[in-house]
Protein backbone atom coordinates (compact mmCIF):
# COMPACT_ATOMS: atom_id res chain seq x y z
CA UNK A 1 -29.54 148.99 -72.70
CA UNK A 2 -28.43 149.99 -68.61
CA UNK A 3 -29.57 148.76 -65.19
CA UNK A 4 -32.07 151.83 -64.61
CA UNK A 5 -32.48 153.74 -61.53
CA UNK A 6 -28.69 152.56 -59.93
CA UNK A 7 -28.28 155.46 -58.21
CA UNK A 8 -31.42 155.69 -56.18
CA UNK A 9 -30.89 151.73 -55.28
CA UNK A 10 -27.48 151.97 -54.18
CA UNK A 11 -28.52 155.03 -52.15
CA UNK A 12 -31.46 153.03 -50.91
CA UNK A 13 -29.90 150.56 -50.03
CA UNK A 14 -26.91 152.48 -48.34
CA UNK A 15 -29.52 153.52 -46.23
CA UNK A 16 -31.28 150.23 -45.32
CA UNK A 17 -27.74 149.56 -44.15
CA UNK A 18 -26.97 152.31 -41.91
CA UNK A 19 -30.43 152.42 -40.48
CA UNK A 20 -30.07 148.58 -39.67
CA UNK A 21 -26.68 149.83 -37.94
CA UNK A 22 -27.88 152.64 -35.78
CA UNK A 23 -30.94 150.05 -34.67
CA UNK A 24 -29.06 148.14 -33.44
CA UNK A 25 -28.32 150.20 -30.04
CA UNK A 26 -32.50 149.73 -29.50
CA UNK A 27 -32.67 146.23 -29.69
CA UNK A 28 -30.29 146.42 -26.24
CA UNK A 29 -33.68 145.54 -24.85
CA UNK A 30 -33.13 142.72 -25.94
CA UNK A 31 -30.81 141.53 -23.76
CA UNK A 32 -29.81 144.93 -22.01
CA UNK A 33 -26.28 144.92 -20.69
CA UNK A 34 -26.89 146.24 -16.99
CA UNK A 35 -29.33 142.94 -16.52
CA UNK A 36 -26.43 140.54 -18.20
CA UNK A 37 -24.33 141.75 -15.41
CA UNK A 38 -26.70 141.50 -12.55
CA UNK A 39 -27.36 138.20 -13.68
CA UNK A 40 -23.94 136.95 -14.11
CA UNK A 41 -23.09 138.72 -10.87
CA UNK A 42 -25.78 136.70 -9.03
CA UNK A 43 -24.82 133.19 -11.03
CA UNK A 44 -20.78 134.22 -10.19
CA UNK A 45 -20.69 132.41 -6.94
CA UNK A 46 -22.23 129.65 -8.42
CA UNK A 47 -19.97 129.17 -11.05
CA UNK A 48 -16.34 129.63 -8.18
CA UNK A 49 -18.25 126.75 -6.60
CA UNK A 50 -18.26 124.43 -9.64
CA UNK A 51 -14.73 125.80 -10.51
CA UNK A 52 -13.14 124.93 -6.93
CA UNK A 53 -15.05 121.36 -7.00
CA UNK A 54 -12.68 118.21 -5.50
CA UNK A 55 -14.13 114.68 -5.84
CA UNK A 56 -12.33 112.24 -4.13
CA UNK A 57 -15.21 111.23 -1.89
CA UNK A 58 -18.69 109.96 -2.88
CA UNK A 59 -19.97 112.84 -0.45
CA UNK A 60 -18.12 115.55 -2.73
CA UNK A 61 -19.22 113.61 -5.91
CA UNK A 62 -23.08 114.36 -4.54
CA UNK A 63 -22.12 117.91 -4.20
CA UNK A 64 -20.72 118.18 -7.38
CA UNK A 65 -23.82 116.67 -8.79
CA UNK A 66 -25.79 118.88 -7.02
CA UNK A 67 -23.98 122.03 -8.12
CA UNK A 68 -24.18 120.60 -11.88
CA UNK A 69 -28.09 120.10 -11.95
CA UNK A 70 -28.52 123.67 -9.94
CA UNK A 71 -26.42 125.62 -12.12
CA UNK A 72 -26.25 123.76 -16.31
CA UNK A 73 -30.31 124.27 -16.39
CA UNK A 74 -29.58 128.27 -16.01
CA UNK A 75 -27.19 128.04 -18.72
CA UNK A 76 -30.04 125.67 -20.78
CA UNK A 77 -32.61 128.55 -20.35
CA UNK A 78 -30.36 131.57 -21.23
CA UNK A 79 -29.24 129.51 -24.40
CA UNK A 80 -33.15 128.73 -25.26
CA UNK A 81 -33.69 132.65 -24.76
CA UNK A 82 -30.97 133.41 -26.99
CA UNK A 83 -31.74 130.97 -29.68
CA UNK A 84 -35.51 132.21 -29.54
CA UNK A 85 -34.10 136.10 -29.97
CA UNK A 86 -32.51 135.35 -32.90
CA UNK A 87 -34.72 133.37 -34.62
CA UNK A 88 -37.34 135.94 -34.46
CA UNK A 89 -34.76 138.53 -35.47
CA UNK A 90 -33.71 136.72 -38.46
CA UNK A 91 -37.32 135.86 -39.10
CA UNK A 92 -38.28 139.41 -39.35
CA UNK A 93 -35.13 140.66 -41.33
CA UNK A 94 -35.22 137.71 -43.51
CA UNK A 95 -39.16 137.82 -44.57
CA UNK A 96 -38.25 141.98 -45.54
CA UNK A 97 -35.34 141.41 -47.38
CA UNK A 98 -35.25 137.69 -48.95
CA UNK A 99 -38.26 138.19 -51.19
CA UNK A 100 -36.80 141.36 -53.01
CA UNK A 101 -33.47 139.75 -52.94
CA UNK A 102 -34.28 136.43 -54.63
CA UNK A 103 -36.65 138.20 -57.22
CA UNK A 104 -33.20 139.69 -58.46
CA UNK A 105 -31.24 136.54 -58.19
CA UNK A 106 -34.13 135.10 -60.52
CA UNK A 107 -34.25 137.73 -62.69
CA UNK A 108 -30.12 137.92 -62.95
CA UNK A 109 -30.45 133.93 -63.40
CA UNK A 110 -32.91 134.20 -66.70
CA UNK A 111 -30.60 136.62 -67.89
CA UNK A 112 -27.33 134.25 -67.24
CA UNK A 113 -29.39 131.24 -69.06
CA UNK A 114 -30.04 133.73 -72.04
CA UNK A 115 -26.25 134.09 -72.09
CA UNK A 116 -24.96 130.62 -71.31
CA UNK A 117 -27.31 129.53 -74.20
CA UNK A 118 -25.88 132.09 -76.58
CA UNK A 119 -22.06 131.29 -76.11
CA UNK A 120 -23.20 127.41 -75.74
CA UNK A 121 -24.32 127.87 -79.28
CA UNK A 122 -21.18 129.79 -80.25
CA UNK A 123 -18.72 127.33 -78.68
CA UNK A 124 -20.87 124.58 -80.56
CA UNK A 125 -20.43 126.19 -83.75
CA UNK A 126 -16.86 126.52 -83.22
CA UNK A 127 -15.87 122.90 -82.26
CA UNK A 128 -17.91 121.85 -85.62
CA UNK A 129 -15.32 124.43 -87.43
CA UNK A 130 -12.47 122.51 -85.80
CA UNK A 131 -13.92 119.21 -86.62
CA UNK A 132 -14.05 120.06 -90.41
CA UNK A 133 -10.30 121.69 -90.15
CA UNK A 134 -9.64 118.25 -88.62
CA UNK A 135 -11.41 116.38 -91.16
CA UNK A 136 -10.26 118.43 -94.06
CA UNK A 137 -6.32 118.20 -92.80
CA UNK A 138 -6.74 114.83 -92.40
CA UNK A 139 -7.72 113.90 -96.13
CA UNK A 140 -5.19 116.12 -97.24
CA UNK A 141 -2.41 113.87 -95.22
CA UNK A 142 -3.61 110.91 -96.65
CA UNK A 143 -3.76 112.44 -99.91
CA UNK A 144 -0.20 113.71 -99.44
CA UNK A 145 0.88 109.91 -98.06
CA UNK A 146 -0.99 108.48 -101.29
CA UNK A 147 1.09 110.67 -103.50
CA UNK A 148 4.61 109.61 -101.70
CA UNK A 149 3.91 105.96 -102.04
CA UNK A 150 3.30 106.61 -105.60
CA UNK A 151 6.67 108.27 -106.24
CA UNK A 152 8.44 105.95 -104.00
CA UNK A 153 6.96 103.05 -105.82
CA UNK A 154 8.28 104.77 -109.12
CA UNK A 155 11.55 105.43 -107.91
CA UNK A 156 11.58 101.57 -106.91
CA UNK A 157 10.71 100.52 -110.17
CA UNK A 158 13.88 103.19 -111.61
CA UNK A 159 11.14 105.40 -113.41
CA UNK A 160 12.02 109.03 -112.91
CA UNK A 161 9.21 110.43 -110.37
CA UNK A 162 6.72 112.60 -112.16
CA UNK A 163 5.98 115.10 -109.31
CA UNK A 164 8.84 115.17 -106.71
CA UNK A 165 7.24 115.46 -103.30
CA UNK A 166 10.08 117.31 -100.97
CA UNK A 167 10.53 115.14 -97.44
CA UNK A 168 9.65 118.19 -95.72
CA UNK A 169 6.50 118.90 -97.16
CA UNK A 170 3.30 118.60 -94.41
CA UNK A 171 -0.16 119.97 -93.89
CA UNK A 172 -0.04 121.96 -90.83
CA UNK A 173 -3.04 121.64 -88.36
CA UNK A 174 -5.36 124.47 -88.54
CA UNK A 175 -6.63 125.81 -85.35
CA UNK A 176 -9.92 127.47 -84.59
CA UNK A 177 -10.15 130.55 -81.68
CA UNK A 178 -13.34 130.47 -79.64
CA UNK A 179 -15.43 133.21 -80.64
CA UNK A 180 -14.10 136.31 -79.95
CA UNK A 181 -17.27 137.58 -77.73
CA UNK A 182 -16.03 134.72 -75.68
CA UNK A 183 -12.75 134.93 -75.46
CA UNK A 184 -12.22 138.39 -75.20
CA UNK A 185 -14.95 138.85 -72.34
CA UNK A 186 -12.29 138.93 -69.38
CA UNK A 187 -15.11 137.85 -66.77
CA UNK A 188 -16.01 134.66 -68.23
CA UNK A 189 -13.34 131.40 -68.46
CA UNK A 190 -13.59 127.80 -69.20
CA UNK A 191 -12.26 125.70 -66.48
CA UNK A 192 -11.93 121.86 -66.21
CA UNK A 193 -14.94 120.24 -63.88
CA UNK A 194 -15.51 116.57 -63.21
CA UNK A 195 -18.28 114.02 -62.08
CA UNK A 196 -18.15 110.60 -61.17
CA UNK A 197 -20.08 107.84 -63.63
CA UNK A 198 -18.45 104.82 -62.21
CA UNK A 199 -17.03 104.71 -58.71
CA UNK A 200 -15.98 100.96 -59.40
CA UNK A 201 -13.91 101.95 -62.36
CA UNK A 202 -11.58 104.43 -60.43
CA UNK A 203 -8.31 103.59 -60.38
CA UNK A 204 -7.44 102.99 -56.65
CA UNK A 205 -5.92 106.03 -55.91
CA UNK A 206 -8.83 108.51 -56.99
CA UNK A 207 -11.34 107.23 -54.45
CA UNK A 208 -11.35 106.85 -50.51
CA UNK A 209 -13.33 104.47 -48.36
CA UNK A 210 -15.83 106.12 -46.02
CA UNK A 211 -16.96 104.32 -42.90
CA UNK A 212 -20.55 102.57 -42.53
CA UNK A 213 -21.25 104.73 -39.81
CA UNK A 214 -24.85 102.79 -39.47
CA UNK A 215 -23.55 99.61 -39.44
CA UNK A 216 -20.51 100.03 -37.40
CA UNK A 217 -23.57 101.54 -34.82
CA UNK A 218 -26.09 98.83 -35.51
CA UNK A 219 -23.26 96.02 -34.73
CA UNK A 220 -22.13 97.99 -31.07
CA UNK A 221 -25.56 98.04 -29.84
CA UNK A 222 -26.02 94.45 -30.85
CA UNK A 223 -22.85 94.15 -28.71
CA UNK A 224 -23.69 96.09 -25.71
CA UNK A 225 -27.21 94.40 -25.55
CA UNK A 226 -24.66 91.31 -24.19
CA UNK A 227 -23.31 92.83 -21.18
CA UNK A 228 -25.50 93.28 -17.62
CA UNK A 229 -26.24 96.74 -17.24
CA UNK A 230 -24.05 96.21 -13.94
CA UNK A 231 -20.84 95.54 -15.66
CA UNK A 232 -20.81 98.31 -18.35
CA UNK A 233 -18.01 100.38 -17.96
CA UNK A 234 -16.15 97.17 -16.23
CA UNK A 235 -15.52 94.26 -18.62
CA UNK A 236 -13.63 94.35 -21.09
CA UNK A 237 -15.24 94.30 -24.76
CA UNK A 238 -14.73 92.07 -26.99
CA UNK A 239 -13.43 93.83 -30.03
CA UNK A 240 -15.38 91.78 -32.97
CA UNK A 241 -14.82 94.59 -36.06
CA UNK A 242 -11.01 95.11 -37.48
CA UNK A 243 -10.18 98.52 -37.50
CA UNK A 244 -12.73 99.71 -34.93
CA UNK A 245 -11.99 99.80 -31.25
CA UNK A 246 -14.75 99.64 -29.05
CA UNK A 247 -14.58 101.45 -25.28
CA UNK A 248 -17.00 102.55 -22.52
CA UNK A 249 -17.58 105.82 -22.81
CA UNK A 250 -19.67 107.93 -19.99
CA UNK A 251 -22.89 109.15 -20.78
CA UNK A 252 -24.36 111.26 -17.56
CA UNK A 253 -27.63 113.08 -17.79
CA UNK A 254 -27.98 115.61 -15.27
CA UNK A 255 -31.93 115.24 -15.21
């Protein structure tokens, strides 16, 4: 049994492709280049202000300010424009596309199961195989170990061993392949995978100490609750957490 029809998809979907890639010139409406440029020509001046700003004054501080709350909300509403444009272009691709597209991953995922089960069973089969090699080679080395002491208790006693067991003599291992379906299948490997069961039970070395991020956050606002709103950024802070250095840090809102 074959995929059917693989021509006409991958045609089809060659297609989709290079349609999608010659749209793309139409959706210039979008945010046509000739209007970028006007705009950014009329913000330009705007932006050599903000670029040449000095502050060394409280005057020039208002005027820098004043530039910043003028200018960052024309930034804000291009941004909110862009963000809006693409979510409704990857609305509209993705409600086209996703639907036939996860249908196959489903469909290619009941398949996968079917298989996984199959060579789950296989493998299965296999290690019992090995565990009955193991079992058998194992009664067959005490057997062999049973049959030594026996001759080197005779020999002890001077009676003339009646089987002489050579020092050499062993049962060799035997060792069972994984199915051949399996192994021979070049796309499919077994590779080692891990999960943690204990975390407390690692050795010291296998595990790493992450931050209480919500802690560490509920204790500084606990903290800065105890200075006046007047000295923030002024007094020093007392640093009450090892390992953790608290600072002033400025927070400006420019509405």
């Amino acid at each position: 049994m074959s995929a059917t029809n693989v021509t006409q998809i991958v045609t089809t979907t060659n297609a989709l492709v290079d349609l999608a890639t010659t749209a793309i010139p139409t959706l210039q409406a979008l945010g046509e280049p000739t209007r970028v440029a006007a705009l950014r020509a009329a913000i330009q001046p705007n932006l050599d202000l903000l670029e040449a700003v000095v502050v060394q004054t409280d005057e020039q501080r208002a005027v820098a300010c004043a530039l910043i709350g003028a200018v960052k909300p024309m930034g804000d509403k291009l941004d909110e424009a862009r963000r809006k444009i693409n979510f409704a272009c990857k609305t509209e691709i993705d409600g086209r596309f996703l639907p036939l597209i996860n249908s196959i991953r489903t469909s290619v995922g009941v398949a996968q199961s079917a298989r996984r089960t199959y060579d789950d069973e296989q493998m299965a089969k296999a290690r019992e195989a090995q565990r009955l090699a193991d079992e058998q080679a194992a009664k067959e080395r005490a057997e062999l170990e049973r049959r030594r002491k026996i001759q080197q208790a005779a020999v002890e006693a001077g009676k003339q061993a009646i089987t002489v067991i050579p020092e050499d003599e062993t049962v060799k291992p035997t060792y069972i392949s994984a199915p051949a379906v399996i192994r021979e299948d070049s796309r499919m490997h077994y590779r080692l995978a891990y999960k943690i069961t204990a975390v407390d039970l690692l050795p010291e070395d296998y595990y790493t100490r992450v931050p209480n991020a919500m802690a560490i956050q509920t204790e500084m606002l606990a903290l800065e609750k105890t200075y006046d709103k007047g000295r923030k950024g002024l007094d020093d802070i007392e640093q009450i957490i090892p390992g953790i250095e608290f600072f002033w840090n400025q927070v400006y809102r420019d509405k």
